[in-house]
N, C-alpha and C. Protein backbone atom coordinates (compact mmCIF):
# COMPACT_ATOMS: atom_id res chain seq x y z
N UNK A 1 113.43 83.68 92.50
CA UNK A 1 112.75 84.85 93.00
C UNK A 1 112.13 85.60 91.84
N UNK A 2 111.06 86.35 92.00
CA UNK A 2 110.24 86.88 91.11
C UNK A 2 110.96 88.36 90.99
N UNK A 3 110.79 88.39 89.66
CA UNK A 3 111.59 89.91 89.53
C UNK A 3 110.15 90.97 90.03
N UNK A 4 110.98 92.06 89.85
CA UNK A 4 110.30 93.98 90.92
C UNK A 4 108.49 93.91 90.19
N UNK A 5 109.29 93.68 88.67
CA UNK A 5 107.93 93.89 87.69
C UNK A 5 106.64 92.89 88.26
N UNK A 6 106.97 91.52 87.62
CA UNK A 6 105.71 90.60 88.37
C UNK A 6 104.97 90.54 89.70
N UNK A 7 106.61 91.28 90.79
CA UNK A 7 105.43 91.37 91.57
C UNK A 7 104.38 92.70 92.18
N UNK A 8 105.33 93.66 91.00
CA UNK A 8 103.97 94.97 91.12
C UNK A 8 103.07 94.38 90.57
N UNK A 9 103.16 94.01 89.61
CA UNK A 9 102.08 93.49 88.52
C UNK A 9 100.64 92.55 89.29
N UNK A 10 101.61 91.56 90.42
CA UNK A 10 100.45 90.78 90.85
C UNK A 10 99.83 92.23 92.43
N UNK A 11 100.67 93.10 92.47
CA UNK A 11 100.03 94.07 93.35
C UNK A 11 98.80 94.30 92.86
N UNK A 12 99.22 95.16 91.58
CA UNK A 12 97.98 95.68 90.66
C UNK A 12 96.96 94.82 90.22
N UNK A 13 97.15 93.41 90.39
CA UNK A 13 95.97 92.92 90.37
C UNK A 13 95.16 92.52 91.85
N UNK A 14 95.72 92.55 92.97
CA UNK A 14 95.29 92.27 93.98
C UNK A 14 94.45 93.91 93.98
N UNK A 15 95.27 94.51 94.03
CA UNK A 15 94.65 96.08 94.41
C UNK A 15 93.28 96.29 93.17
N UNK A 16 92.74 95.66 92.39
CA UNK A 16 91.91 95.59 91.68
C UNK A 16 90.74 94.70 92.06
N UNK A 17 91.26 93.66 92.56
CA UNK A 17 90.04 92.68 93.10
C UNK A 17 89.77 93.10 94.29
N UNK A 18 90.48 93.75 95.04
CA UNK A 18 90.18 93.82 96.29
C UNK A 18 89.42 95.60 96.95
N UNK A 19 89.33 96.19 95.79
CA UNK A 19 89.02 97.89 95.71
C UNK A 19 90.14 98.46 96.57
N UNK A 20 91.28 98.16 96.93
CA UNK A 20 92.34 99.16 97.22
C UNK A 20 92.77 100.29 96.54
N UNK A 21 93.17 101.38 97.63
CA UNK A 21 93.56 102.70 96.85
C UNK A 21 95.17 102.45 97.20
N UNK A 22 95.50 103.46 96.38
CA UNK A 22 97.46 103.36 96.36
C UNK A 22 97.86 103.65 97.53
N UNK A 23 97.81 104.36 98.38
CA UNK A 23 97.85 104.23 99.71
C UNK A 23 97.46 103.05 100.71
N UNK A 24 96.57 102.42 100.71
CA UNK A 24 95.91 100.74 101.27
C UNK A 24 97.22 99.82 100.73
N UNK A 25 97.35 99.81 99.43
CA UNK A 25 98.27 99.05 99.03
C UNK A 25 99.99 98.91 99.69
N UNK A 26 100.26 100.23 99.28
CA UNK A 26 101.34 101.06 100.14
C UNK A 26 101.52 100.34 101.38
N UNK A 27 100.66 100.33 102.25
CA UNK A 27 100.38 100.39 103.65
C UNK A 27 100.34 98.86 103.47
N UNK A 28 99.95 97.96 103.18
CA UNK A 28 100.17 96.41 102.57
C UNK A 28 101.29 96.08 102.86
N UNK A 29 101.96 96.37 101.89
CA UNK A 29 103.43 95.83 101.52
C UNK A 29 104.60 96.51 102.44
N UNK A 30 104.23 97.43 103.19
CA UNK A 30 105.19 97.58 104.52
C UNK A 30 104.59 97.08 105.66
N UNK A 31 103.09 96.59 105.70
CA UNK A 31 103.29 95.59 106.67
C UNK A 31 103.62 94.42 106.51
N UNK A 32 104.10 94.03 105.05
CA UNK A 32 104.74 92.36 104.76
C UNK A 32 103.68 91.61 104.55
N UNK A 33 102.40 91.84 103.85
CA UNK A 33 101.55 90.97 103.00
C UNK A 33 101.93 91.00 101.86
N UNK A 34 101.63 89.68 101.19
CA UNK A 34 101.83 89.09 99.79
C UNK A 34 100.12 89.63 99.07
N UNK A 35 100.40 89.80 98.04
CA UNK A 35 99.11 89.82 97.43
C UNK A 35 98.28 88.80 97.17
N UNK A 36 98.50 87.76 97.16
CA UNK A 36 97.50 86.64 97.57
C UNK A 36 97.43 86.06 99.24
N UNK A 37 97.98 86.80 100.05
CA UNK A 37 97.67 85.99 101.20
C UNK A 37 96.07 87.36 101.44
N UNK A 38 95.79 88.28 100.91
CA UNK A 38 95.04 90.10 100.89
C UNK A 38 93.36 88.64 100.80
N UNK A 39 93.38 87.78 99.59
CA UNK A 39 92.39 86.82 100.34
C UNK A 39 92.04 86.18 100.88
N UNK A 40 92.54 85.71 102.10
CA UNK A 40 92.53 84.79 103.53
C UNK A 40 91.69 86.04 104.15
N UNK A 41 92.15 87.10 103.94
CA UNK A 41 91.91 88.02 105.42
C UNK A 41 90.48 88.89 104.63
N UNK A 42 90.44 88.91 103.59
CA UNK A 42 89.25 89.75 103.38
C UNK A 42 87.91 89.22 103.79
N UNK A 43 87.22 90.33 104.09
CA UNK A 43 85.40 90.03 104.44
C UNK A 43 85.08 89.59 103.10
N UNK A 44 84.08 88.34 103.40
CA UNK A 44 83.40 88.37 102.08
C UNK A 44 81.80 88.18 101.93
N UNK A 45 81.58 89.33 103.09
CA UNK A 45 80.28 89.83 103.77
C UNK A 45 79.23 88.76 104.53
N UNK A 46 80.54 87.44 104.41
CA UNK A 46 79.87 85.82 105.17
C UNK A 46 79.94 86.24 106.56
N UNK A 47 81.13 87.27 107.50
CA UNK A 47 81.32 87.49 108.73
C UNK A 47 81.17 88.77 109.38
N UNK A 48 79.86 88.94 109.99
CA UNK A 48 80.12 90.14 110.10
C UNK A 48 80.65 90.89 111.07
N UNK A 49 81.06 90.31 111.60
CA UNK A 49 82.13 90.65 112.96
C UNK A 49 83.62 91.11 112.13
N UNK A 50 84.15 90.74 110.97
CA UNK A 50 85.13 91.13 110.13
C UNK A 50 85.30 92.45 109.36
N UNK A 51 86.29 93.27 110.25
CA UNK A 51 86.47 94.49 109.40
C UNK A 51 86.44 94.60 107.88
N UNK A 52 85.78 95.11 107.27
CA UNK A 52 86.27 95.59 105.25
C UNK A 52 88.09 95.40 105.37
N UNK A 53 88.59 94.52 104.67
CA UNK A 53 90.22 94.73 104.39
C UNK A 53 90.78 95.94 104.54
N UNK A 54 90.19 97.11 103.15
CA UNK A 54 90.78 98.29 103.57
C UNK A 54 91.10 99.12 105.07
N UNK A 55 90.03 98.86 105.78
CA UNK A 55 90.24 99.45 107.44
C UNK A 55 90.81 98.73 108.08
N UNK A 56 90.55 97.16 107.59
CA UNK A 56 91.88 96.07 108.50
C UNK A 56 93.21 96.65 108.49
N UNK A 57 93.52 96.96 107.09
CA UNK A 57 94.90 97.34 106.57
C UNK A 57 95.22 98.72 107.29
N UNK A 58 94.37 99.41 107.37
CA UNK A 58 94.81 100.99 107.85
C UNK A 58 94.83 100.84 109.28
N UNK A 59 94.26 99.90 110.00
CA UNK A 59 94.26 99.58 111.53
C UNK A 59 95.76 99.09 112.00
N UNK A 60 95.41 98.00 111.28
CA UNK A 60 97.00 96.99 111.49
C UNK A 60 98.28 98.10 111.32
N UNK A 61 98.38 99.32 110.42
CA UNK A 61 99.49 100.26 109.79
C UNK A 61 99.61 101.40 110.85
N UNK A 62 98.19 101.64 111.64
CA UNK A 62 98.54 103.03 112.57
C UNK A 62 99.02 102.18 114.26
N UNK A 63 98.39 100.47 113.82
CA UNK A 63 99.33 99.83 115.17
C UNK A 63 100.66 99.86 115.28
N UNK A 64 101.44 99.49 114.05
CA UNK A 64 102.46 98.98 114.00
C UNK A 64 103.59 100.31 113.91
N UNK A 65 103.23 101.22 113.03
CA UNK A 65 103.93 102.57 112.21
C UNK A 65 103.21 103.91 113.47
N UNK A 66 102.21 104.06 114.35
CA UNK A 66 101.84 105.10 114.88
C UNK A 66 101.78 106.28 114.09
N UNK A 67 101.23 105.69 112.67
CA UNK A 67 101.12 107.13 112.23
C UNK A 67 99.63 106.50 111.16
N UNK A 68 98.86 108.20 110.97
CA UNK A 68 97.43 107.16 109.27
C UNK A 68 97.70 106.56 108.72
N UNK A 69 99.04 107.43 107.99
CA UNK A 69 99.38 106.54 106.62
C UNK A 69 100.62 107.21 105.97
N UNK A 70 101.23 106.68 105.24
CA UNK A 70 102.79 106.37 104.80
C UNK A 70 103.31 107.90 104.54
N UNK A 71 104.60 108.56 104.81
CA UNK A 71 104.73 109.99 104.46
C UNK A 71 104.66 110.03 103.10
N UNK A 72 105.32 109.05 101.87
CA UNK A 72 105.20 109.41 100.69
C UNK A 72 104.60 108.48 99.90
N UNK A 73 103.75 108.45 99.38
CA UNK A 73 102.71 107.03 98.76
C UNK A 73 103.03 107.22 97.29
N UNK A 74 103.19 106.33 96.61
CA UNK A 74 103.43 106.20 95.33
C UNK A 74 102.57 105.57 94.55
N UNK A 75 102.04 105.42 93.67
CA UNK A 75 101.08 104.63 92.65
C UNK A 75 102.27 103.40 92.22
N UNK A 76 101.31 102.14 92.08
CA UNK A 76 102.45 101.08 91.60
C UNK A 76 102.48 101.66 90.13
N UNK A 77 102.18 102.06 89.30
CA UNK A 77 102.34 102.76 88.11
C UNK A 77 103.85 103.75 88.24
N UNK A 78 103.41 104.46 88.88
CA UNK A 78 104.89 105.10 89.12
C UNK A 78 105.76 104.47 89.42
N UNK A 79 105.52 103.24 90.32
CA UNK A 79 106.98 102.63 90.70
C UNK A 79 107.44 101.86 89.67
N UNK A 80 107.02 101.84 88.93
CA UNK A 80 107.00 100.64 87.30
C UNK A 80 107.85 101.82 86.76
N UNK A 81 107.31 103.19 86.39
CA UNK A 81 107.73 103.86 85.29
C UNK A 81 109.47 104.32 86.35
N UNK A 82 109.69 104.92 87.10
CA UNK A 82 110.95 104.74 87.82
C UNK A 82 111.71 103.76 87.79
N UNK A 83 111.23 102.51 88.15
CA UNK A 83 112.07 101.34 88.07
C UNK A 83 112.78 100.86 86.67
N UNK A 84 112.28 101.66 85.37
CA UNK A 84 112.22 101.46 83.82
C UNK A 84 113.17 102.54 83.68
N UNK A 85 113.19 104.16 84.39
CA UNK A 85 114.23 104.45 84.40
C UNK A 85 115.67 104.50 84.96
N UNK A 86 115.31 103.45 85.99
CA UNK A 86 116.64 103.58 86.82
C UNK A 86 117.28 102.56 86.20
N UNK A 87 115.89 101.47 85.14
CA UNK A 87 117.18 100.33 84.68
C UNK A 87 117.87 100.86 83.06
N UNK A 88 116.84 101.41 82.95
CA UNK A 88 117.78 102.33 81.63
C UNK A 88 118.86 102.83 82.21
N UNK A 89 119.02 103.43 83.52
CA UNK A 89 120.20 104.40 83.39
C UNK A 89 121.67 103.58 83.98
N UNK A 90 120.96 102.51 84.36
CA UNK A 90 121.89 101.57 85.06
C UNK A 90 122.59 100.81 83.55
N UNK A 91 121.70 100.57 82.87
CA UNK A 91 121.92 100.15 81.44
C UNK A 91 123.21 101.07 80.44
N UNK A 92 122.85 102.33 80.62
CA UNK A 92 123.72 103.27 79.91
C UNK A 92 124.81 103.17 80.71
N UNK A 93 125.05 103.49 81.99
CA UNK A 93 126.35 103.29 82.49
C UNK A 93 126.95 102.43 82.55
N UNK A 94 126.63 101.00 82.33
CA UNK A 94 127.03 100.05 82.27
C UNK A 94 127.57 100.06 80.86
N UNK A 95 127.18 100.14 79.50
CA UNK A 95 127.15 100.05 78.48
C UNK A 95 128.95 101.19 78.10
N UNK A 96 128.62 102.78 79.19
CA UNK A 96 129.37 103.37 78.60
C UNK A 96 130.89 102.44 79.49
N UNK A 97 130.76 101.94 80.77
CA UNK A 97 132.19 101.60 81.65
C UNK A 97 132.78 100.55 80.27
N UNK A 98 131.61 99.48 79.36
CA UNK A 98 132.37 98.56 78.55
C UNK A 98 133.23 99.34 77.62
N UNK A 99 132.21 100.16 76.98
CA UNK A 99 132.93 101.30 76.34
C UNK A 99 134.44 102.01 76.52
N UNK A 100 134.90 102.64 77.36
CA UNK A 100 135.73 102.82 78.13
C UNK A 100 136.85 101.60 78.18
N UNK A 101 136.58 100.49 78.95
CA UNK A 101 137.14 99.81 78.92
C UNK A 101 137.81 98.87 77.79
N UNK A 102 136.76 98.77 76.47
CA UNK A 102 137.43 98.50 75.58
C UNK A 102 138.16 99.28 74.41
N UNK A 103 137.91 100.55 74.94
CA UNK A 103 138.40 101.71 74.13
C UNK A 103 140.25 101.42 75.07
N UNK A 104 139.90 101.51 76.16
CA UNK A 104 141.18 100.99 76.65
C UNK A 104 142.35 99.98 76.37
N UNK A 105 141.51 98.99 76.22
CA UNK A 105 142.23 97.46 75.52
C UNK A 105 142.38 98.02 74.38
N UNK A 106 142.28 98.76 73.62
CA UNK A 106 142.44 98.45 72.18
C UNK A 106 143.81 99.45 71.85
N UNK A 107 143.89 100.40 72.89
CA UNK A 107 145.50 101.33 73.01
C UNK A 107 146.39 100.14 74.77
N UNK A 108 146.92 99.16 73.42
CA UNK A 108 147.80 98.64 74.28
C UNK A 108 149.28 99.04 74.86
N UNK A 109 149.57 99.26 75.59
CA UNK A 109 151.01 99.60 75.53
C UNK A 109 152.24 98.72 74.73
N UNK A 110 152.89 98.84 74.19
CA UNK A 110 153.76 98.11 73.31
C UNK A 110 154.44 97.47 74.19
N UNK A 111 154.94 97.81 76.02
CA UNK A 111 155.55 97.09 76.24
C UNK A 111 154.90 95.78 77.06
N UNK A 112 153.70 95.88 77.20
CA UNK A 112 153.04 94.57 77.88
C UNK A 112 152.81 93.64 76.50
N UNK A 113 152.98 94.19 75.15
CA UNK A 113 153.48 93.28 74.23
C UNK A 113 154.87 92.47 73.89
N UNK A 114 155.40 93.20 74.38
CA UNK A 114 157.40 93.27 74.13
C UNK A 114 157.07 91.74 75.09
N UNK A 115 156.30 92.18 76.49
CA UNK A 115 156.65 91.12 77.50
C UNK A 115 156.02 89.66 77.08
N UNK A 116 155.10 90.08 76.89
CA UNK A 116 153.89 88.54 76.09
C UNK A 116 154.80 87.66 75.03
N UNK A 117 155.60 88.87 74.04
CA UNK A 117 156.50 87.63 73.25
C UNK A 117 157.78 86.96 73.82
N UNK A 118 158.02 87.97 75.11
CA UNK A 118 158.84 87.33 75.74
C UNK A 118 158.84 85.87 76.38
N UNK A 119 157.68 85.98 76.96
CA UNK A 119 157.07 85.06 77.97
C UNK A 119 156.71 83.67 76.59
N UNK A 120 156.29 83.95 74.91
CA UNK A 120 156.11 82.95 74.56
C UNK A 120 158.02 82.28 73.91
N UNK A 121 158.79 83.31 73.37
CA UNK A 121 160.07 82.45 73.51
C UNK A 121 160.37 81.41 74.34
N UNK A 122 160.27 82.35 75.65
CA UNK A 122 160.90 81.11 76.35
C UNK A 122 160.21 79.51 76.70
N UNK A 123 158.96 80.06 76.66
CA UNK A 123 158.20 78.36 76.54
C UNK A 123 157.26 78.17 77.74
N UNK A 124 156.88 79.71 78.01
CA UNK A 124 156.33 79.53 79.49
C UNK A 124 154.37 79.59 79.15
N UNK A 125 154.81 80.16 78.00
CA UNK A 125 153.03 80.45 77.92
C UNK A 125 152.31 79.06 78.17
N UNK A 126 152.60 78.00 78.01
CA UNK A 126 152.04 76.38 78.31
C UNK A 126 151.53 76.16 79.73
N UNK A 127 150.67 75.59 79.65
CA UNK A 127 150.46 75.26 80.85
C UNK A 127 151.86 74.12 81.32
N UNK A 128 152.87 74.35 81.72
CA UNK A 128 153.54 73.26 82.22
C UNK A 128 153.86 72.01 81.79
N UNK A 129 153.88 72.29 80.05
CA UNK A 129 154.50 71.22 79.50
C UNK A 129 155.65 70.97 78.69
């Protein structure tokens, strides 16, 4: 599977060839188009019975959703720069739980040591030999 990034990335290039605004796009990808299927369906002024994409897209979105258009529209730019901080912050907390945890391991209790040399006296630490 393609990671979040590549496939804003191939958004932003569909939404470039195709003159989409961040909203058109928006409205795209919650009706479940891929950015390359955006050229099967576009006019390419050969038909003229064929809506412009952009009004296809806003047609197909007030069928399906009964509403113009999306309550909160985002720029794929923004969703890039969010997604960069949520993995930073996912990054830091992750980073501090190792932290923690090996700050932990390293104040062992003496007696889960007492027990470990116990366990190697008697001859058990082996796998069963």
């Amino acid at each position: 599977m393609a990671s979040r990034r590549t496939i804003i990335q191939d958004w932003m290039v569909a939404q470039k060839c195709h003159h989409l605004s961040d909203m058109q796009v928006q409205m795209a990808r919650e009706l479940g188009f891929k950015p390359d299927s955006l050229r099967k369906i576009d006019n390419h002024k050969q038909e003229p019975w064929k809506t412009p994409l952009p009004q296809h897209i806003e047609n197909l979105y007030e069928k399906r959703f009964k509403r113009q258009k999306p309550e909160v529209v985002k720029s794929l730019r923004q969703q890039l720069i969010e997604d960069e901080i949520k993995r930073k912050a996912k990054k830091k907390a992750k980073d501090a739980r190792r932290a923690a945890k090996a700050a932990e391991e390293s104040q062992c209790s003496p007696e889960v040591i007492e027990d470990s040399e116990d366990i190697v006296q008697l001859g058990l630490d082996s796998c069963g030999d």
